[in-house]
Protein backbone atom coordinates (compact mmCIF):
# COMPACT_ATOMS: atom_id res chain seq x y z
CA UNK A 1 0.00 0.00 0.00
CA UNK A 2 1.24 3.36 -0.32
CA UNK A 3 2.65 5.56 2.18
CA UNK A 4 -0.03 7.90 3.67
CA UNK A 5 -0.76 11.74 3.19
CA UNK A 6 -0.85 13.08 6.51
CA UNK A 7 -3.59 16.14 7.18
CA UNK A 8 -2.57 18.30 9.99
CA UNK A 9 -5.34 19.50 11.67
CA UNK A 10 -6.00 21.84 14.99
CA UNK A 11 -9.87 21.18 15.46
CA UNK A 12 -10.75 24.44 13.46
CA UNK A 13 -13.36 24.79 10.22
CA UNK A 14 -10.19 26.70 8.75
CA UNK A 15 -7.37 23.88 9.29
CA UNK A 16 -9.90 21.15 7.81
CA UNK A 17 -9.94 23.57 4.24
CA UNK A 18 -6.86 21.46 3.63
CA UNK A 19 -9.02 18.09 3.07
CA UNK A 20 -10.67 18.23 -0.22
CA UNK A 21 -7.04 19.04 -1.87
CA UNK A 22 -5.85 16.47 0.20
CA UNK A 23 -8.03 13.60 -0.83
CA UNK A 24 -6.98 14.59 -4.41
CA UNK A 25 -3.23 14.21 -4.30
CA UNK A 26 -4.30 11.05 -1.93
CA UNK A 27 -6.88 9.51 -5.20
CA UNK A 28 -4.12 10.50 -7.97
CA UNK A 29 -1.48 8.45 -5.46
CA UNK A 30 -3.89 5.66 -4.10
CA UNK A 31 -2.86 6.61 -0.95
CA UNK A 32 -4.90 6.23 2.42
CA UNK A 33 -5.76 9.70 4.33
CA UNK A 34 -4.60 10.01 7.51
CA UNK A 35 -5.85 12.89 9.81
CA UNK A 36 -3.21 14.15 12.79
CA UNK A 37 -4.34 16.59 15.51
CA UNK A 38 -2.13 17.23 18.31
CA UNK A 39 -3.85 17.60 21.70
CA UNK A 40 -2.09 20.02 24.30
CA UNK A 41 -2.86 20.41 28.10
CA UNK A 42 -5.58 22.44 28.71
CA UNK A 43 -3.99 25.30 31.10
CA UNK A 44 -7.16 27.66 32.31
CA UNK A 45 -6.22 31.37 32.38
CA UNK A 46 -5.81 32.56 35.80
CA UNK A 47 -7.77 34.40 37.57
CA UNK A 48 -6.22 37.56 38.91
CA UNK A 49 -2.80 38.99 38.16
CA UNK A 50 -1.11 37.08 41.46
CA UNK A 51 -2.79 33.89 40.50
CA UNK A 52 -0.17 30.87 38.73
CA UNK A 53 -1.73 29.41 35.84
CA UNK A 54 -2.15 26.01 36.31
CA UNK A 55 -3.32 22.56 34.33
CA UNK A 56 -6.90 21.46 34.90
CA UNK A 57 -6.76 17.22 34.77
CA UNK A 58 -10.72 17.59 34.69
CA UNK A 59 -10.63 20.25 31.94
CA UNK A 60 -7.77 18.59 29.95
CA UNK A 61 -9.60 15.06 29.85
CA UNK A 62 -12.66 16.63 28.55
CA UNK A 63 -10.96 18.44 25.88
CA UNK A 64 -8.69 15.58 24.92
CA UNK A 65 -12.36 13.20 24.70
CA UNK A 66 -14.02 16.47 22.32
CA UNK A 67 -10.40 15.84 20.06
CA UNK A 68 -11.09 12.31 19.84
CA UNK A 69 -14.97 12.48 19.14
CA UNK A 70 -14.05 15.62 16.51
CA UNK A 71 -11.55 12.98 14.77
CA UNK A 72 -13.79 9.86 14.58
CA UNK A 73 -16.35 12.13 13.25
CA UNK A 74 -14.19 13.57 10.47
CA UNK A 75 -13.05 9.76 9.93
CA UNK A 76 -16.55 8.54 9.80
CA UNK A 77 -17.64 11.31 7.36
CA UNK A 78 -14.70 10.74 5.28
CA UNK A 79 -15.31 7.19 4.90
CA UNK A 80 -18.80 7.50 3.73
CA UNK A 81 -17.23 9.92 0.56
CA UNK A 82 -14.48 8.10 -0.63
CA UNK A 83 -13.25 4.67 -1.06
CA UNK A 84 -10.13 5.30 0.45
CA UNK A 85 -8.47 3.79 3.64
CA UNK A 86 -8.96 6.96 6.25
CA UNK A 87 -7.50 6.92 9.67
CA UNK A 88 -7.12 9.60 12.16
CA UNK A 89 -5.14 10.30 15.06
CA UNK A 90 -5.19 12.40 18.24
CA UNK A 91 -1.68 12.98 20.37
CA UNK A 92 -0.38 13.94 23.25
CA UNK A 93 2.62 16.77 23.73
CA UNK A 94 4.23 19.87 22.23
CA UNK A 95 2.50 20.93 18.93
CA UNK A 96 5.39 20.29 16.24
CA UNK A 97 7.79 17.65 17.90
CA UNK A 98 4.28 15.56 17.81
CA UNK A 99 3.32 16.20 14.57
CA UNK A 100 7.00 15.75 13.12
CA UNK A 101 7.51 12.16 15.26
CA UNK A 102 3.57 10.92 13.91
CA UNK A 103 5.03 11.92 10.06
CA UNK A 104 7.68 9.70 10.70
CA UNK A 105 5.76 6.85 12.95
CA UNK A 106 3.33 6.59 9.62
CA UNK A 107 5.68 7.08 7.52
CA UNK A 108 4.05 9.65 5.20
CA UNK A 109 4.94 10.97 1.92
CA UNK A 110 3.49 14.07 2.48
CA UNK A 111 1.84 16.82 4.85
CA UNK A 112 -0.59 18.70 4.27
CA UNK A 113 -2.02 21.97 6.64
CA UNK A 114 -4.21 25.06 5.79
CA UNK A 115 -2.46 28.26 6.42
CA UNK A 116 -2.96 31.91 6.51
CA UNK A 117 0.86 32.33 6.36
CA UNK A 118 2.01 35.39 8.27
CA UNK A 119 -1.44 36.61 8.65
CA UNK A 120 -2.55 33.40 10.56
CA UNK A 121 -5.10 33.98 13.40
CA UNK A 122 -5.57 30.22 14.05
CA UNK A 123 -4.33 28.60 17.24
CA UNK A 124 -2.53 25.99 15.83
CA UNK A 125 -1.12 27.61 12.67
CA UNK A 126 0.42 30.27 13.80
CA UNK A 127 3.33 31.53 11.27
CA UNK A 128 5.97 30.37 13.42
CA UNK A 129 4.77 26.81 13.68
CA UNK A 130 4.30 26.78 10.31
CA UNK A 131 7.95 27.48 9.78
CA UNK A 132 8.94 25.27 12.55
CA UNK A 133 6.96 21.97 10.79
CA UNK A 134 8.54 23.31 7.04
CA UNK A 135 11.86 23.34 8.24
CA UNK A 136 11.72 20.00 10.24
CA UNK A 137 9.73 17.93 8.41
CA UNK A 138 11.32 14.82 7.21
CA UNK A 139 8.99 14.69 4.02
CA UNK A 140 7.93 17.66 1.48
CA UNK A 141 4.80 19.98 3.13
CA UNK A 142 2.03 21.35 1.09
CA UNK A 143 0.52 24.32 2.35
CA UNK A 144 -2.86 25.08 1.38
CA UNK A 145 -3.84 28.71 1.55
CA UNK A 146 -7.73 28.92 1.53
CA UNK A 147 -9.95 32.33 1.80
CA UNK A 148 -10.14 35.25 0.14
CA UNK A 149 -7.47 35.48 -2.52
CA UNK A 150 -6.15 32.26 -1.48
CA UNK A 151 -6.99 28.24 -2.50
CA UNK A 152 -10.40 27.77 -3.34
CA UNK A 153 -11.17 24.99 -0.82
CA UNK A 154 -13.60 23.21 -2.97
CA UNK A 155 -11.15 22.15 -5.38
CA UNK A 156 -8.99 19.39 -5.09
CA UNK A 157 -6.23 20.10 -8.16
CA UNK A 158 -4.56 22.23 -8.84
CA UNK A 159 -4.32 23.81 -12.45
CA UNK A 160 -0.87 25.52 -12.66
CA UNK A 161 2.40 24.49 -11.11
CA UNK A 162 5.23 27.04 -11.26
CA UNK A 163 8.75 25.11 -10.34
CA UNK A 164 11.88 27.35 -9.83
CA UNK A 165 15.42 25.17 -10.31
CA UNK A 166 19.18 26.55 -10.12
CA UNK A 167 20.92 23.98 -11.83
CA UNK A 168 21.82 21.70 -9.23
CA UNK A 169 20.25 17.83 -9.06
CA UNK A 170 18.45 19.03 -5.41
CA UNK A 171 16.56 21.33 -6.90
CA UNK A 172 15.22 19.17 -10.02
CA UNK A 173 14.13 17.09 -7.41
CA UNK A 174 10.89 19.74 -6.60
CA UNK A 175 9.77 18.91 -10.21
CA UNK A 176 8.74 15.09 -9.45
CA UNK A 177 7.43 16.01 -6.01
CA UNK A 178 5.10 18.52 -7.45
CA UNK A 179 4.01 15.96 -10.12
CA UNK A 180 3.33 13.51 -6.97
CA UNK A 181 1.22 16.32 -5.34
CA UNK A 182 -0.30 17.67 -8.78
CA UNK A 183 -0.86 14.91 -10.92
CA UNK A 184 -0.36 15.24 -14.71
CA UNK A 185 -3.80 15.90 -16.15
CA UNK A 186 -5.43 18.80 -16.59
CA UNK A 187 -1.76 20.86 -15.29
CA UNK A 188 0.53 22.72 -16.40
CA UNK A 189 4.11 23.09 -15.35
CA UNK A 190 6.05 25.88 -15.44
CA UNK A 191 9.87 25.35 -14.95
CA UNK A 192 11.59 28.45 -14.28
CA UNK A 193 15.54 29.50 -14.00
CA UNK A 194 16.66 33.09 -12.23
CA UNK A 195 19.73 34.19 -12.47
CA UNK A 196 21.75 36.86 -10.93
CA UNK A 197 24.14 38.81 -12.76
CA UNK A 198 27.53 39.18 -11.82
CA UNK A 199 28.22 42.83 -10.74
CA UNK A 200 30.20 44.97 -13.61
CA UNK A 201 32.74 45.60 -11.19
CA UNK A 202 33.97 42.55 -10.10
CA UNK A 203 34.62 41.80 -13.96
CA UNK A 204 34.70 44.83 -15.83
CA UNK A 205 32.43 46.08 -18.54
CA UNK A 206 33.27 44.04 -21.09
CA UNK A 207 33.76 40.74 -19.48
CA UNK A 208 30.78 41.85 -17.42
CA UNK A 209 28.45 41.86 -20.69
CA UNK A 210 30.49 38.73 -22.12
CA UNK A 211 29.45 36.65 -18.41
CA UNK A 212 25.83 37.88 -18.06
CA UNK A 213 24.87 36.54 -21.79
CA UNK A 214 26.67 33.26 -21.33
CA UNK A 215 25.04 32.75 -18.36
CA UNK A 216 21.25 33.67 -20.02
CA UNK A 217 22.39 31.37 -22.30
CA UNK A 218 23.40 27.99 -20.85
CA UNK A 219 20.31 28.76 -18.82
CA UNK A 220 18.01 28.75 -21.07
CA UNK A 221 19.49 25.90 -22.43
CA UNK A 222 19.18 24.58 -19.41
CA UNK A 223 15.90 25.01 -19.33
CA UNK A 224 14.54 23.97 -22.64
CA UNK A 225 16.09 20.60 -21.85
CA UNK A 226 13.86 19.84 -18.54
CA UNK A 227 10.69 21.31 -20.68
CA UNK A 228 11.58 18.65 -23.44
CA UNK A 229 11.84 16.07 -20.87
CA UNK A 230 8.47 16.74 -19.27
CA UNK A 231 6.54 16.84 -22.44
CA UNK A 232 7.96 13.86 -23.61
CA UNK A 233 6.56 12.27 -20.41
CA UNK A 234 3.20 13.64 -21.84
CA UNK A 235 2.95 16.61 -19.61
CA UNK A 236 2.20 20.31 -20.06
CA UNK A 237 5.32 22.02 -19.50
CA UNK A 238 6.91 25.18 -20.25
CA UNK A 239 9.75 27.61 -19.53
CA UNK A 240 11.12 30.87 -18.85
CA UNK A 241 14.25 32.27 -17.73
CA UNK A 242 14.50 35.52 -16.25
CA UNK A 243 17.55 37.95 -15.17
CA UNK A 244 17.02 39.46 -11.12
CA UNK A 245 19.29 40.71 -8.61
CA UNK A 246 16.84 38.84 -6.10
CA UNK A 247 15.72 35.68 -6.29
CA UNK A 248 12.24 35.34 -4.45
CA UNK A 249 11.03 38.73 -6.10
CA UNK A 250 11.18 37.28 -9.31
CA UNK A 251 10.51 33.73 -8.61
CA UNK A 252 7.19 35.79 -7.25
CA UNK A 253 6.66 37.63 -9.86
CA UNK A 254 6.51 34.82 -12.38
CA UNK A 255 3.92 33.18 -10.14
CA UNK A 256 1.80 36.01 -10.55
CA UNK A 257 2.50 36.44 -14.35
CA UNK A 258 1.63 32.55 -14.92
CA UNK A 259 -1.34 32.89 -12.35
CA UNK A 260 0.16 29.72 -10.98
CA UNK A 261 -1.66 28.34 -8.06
CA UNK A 262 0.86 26.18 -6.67
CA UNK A 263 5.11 26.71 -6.41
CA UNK A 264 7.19 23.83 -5.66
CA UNK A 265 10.50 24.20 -3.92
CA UNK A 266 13.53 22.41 -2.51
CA UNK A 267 15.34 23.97 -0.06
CA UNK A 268 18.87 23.67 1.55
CA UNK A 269 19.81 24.29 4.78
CA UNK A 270 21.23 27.78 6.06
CA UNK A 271 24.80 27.80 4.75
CA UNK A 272 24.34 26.07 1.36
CA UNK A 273 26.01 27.72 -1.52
CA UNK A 274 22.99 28.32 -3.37
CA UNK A 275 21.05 31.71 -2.94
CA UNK A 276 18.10 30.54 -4.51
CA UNK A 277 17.12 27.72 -2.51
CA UNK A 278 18.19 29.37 1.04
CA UNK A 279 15.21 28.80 3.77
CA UNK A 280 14.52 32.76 3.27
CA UNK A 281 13.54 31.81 0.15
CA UNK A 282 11.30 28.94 1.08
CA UNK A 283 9.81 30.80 3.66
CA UNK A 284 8.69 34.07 1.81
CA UNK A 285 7.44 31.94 -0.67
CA UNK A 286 5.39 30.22 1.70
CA UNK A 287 3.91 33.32 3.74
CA UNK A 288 2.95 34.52 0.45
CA UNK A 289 -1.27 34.26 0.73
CA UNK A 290 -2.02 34.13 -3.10
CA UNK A 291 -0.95 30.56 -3.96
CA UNK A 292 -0.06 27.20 -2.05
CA UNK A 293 3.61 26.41 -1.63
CA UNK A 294 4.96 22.51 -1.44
CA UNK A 295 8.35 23.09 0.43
CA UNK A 296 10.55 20.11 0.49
CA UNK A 297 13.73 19.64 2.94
CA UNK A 298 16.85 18.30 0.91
CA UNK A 299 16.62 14.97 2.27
CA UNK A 300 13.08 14.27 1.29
CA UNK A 301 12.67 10.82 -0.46
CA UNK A 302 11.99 11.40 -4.60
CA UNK A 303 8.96 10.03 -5.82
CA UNK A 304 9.59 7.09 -7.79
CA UNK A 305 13.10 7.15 -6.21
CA UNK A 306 12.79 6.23 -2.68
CA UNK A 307 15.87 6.90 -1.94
CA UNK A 308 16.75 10.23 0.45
CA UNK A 309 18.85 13.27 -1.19
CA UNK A 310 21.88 14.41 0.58
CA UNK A 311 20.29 13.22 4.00
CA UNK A 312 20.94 15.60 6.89
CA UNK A 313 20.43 15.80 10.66
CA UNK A 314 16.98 17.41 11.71
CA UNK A 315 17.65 20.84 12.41
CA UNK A 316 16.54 22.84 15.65
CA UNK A 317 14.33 25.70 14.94
């Protein structure tokens, strides 16, 4: 059987907008659903300025029993709409080590959470614990970004895929986990290069001019090659290549041009040589509210692969 997509949820009508696209990527991969909520002690607020906050058992136990009744129910409802294998879990601790130890328990291939990015008013999904689950995870996280200018919840495709590479094998590796997430029909995939001129002054003006148009060059070269590869695979692709001092400006910018509702990225760790891939990259492109971002860590098994890229230690956020 395949490895389950794992639904992070925090017991809110928001966090359960991540479903419906959800059960699509889970149908295209015949995939069981799994549904994750983490439960955390209920700690009353207190009731005067001198008085310690404190953990209710009574309180806690009832909220943990309303978790487990709200899961079953979204289980049993679940069930009833799809053929799919559906399971649901509710655990015990701090929000993100749980959520990160139950990805790797059932060993998923994916998670998926609603999020309002930076402007986040949910408990659960506040922007920092959205960064905190991105940058830990050990497999690729969608982010689904419903509401107004955001993911239409309903659906559960997506019809545009923008995929930014820069040159390196890691970062090809985004374009086969967005085809796991997106599917092939009825999508179109946009593969995209940036590049950042060199300076004038570091070569002068003539080598400058000589170094920039090499560079626009080979990447378009580059680029052509992956598009050529894609549609012989049957798939709608297409490329651009575009000159930027800054990478996530333009890597936004095509998104808007394309009206792409979905960009795929893979992301090194703080450090790595490339500028592109950075986490400040990752993360602006996921606090952006107009599209859903699939961020995976550079170890993240490839689809169709299996085996991990480059695997590294988990890193503390």
């Amino acid at each position: 059987m395949s490895r389950p997509i794992l639904v992070l949820l925090d017991g809110s009508p928001f966090s359960e907008q991540a479903i419906p696209i959800a059960l699509g990527v889970a149908r295209r991969n015949k995939a069981p659903l799994e549904l994750a909520l983490v439960h955390e002690l209920y700690i009353p607020p207190p009731g005067g300025p001198r008085e310690l906050t404190f953990v209710s058992p009574v309180m806690d136990s009832e909220w943990r029993s309303r978790h487990g009744a709200y899961i079953r129910d979204l289980v049993a409802r679940l069930s009833k709409s799809t053929s799919l294998r559906v399971a649901g879990n509710v655990m015990d601790g701090p929000v993100v080590p749980s959520l990160i130890e139950r990805a790797e328990a059932s060993d998923a291939q994916l998670l998926v959470m609603a999020t309002h990015g930076e402007a986040s008013a949910g408990r659960l999904w506040l922007a920092s614990v959205t960064r905190a689950i991105t940058h830990r995870s050990p497999v690729p996280v969608l982010l689904v970004k419903p509401g107004a200018g955001g993911f239409d919840p309903r659906r559960e495709s997506f019809a545009k895929v923008l995929v930014p590479v820069d040159g390196s094998h890691l970062s090809e590796t985004a374009i086969e986990h967005a085809l796991m997430v997106a599917g092939t029909t009825g999508v179109q995939y946009v593969v995209l290069r940036v590049i950042t001129p060199v300076e004038e002054w570091d070569l002068g003006a003539g080598a400058w001019a000589s170094s920039n148009d090499l560079a626009m060059t080979e990447a378009e070269t580059y680029i052509d090659h992956h598009v050529r590869q894609l549609q012989l695979r049957g798939i709608d692709a297409i490329g651009e290549t575009v000159r930027a001092r800054r990478s996530t400006p333009a890597i936004l910018a095509a998104a808007r041009k394309h009206e792409v509702d979905l960009v795929a990225v893979t992301t090194h760790s703080r450090g790595a040589a490339s500028r592109l891939f950075r986490r400040s990259v990752a993360d602006a492109i996921a606090r952006n509210v107009s599209m859903a971002a699939l961020v995976a860590r550079k170890y993240a098994a490839v689809p169709g692969v299996g085996e991990p890229v480059e695997r590294e230690e988990a890193i503390a956020v």
